[in-house]
Protein backbone atom coordinates (compact mmCIF):
# COMPACT_ATOMS: atom_id res chain seq x y z
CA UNK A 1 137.86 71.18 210.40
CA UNK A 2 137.20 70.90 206.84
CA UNK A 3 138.18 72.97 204.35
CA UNK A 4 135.10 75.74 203.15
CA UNK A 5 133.63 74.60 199.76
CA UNK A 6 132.38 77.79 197.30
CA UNK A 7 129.82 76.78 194.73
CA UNK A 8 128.55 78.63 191.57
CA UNK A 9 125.04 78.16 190.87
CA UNK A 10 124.49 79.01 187.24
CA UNK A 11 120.51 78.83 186.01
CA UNK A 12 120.18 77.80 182.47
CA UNK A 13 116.98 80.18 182.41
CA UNK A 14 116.83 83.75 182.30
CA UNK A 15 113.35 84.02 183.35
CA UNK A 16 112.53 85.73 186.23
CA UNK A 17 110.41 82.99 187.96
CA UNK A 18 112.31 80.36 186.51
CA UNK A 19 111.96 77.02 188.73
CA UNK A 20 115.87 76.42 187.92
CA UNK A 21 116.33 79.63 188.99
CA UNK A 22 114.21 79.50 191.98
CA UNK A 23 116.31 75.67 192.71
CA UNK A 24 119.74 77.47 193.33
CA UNK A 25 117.36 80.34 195.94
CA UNK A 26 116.51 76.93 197.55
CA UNK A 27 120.41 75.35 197.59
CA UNK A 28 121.61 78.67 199.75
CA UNK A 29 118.67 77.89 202.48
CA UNK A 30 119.60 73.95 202.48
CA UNK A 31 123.66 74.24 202.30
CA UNK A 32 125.80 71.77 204.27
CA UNK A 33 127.84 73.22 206.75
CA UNK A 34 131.12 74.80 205.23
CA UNK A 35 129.23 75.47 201.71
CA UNK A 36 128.87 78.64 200.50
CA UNK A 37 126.84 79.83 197.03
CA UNK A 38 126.61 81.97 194.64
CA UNK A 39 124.84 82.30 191.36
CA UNK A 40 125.76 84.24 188.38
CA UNK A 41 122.97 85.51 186.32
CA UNK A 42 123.84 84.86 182.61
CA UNK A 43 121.61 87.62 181.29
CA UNK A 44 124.66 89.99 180.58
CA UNK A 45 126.54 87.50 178.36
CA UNK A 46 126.61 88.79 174.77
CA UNK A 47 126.27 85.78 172.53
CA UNK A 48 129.33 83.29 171.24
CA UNK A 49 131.73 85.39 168.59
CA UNK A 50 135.27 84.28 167.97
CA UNK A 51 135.50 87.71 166.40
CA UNK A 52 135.35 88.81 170.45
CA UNK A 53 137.94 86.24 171.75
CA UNK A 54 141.58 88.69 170.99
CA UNK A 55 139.43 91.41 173.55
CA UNK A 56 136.75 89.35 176.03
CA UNK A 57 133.70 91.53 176.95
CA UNK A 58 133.93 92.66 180.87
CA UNK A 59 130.63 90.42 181.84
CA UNK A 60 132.62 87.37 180.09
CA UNK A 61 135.91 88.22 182.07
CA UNK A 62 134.08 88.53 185.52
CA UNK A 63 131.69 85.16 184.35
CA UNK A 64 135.01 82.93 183.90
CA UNK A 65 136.95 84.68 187.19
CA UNK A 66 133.69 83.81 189.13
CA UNK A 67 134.24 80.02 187.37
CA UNK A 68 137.86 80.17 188.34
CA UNK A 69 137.53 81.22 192.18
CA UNK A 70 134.95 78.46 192.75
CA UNK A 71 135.69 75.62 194.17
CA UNK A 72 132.81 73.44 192.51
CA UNK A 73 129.42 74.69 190.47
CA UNK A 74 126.12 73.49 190.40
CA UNK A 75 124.25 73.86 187.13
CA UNK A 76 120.17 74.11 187.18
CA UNK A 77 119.03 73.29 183.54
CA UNK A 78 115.70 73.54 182.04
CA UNK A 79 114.77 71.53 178.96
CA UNK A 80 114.28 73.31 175.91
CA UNK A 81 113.71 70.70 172.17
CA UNK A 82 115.16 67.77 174.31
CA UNK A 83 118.43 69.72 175.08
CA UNK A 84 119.45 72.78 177.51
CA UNK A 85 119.00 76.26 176.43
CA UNK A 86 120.71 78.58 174.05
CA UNK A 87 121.57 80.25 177.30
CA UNK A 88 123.36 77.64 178.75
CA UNK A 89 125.53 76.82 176.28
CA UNK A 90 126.45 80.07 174.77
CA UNK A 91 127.65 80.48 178.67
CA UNK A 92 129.49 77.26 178.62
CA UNK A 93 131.22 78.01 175.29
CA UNK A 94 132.55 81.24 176.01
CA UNK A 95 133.85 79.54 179.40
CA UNK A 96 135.36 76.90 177.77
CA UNK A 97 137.73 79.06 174.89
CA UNK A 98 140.73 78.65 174.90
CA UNK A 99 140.81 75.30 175.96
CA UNK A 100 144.23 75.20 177.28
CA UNK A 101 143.10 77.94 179.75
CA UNK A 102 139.26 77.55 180.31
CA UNK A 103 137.85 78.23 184.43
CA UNK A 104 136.05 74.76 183.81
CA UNK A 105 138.83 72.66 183.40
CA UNK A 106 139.01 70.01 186.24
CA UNK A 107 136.23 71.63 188.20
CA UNK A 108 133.95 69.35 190.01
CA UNK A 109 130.00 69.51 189.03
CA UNK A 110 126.77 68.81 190.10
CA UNK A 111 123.72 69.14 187.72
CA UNK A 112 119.99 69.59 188.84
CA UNK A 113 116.90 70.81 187.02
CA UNK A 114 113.05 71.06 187.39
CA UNK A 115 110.78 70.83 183.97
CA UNK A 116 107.62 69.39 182.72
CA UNK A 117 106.59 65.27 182.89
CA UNK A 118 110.07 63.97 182.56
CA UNK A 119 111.99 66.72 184.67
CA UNK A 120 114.91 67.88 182.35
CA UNK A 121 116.24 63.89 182.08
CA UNK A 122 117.57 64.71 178.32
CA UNK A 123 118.66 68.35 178.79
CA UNK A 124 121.03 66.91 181.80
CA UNK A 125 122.15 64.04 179.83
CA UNK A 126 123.38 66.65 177.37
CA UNK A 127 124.88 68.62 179.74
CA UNK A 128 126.80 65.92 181.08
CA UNK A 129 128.08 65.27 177.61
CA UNK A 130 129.27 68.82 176.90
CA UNK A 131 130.73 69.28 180.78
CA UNK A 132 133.01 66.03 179.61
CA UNK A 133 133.84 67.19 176.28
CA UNK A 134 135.02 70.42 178.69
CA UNK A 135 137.22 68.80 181.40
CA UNK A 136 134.46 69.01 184.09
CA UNK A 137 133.94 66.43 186.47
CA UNK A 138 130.15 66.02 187.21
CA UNK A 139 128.80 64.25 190.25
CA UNK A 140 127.02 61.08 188.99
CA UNK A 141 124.87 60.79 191.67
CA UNK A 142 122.36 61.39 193.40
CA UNK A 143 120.40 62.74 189.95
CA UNK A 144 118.32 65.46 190.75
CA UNK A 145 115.36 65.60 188.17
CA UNK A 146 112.49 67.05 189.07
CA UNK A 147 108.87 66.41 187.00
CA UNK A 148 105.86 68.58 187.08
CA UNK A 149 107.63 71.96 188.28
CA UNK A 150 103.99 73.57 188.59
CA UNK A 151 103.37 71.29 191.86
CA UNK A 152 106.50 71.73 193.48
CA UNK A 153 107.48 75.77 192.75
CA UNK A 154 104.86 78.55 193.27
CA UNK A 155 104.14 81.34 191.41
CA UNK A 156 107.43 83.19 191.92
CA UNK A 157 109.35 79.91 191.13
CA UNK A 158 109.64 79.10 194.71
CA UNK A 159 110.66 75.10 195.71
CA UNK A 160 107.85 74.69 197.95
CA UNK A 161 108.09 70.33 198.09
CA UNK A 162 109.67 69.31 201.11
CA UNK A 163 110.98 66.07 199.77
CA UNK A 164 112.63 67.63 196.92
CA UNK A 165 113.91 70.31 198.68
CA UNK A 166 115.32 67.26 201.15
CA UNK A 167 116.64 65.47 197.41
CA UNK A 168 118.32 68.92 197.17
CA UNK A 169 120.00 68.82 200.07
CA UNK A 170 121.43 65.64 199.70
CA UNK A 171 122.89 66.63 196.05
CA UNK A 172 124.58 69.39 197.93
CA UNK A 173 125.85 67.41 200.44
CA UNK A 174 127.39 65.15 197.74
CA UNK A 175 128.46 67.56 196.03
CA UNK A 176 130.44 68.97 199.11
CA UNK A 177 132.10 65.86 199.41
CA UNK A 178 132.91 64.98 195.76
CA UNK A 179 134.57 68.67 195.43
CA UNK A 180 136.87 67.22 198.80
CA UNK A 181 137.72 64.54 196.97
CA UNK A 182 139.02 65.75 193.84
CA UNK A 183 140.64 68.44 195.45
């Protein structure tokens, strides 16, 4: 028997029929067995102050205990000016401070995202660079980056393409078994 793996999906988009939003919907109907997921919504982090580091808001102290109980997390970026959103990294920063005791720290990664023509290729390529820069170990492959969102999500932001849901499927599957190996 192998040990259960938790996973926290966090969506980069705050939109309600986001496509990255609508990928991490599609991860908890494709898990492998012994996977569990759950995703955070970011909408009730207040933005990056240092001024609010001595006293952390409450949705900041449950975001980083839901980052510390997980066993692994799966990120689902859009691309916004080449890069990931505000969003995104305002969450990553306040998850990251102090250094010396930031819920990312050694936690294994996987990164996936759906966008226009070239998928979200530079916003996870800048993701991987700040999840290094913050201790995280990110999956190398299989990539997941997905082009032309409008013929593979419906209107509600739906994955409705088989073979990416099957692509998805197999970056959870690798993603189980990276997170077994580091552990």
């Amino acid at each position: 028997m192998t040990t259960p793996i938790h996973v926290l999906g966090i969506s980069g988009s705050l939109r309600r029929t986001s496509w990255n939003s609508g990928l991490l919907r599609a991860a908890a109907d494709l898990l492998p067995p012994g996977m569990t997921i759950e995703t955070f919504d970011l909408t009730p982090l207040p933005m990056f102050s240092q001024d609010l580091e001595a006293e952390l808001p409450e949705a900041v102290r449950h975001f980083r205990e839901r980052i510390a109980s997980a066993d692994a997390l799966l990120f689902a970026t859009p691309e916004y000016n080449y890069s990931i959103s505000g969003v995104l990294k305002n969450a990553i920063d306040w998850a990251s401070r102090p250094s010396r005791n930031s819920p990312l720290s050694d936690k294994p990664a996987a990164i996936a995202g759906a966008g226009g023509r070239f998928g979200t290729a530079r916003a996870q390529l800048h993701l991987r660079q700040i999840l290094y820069h913050v201790n995280m170990h990110v999956l190398n492959r299989p990539e997941l980056m997905i082009p032309t969102g409008w013929e593979k999500f419906d209107a509600e932001g739906n994955l409705i393409h088989e073979q990416t849901r099957e692509d998805l499927r197999g970056l959870l599957v690798a993603l189980a078994d990276w997170t077994r190996r580091l552990a």
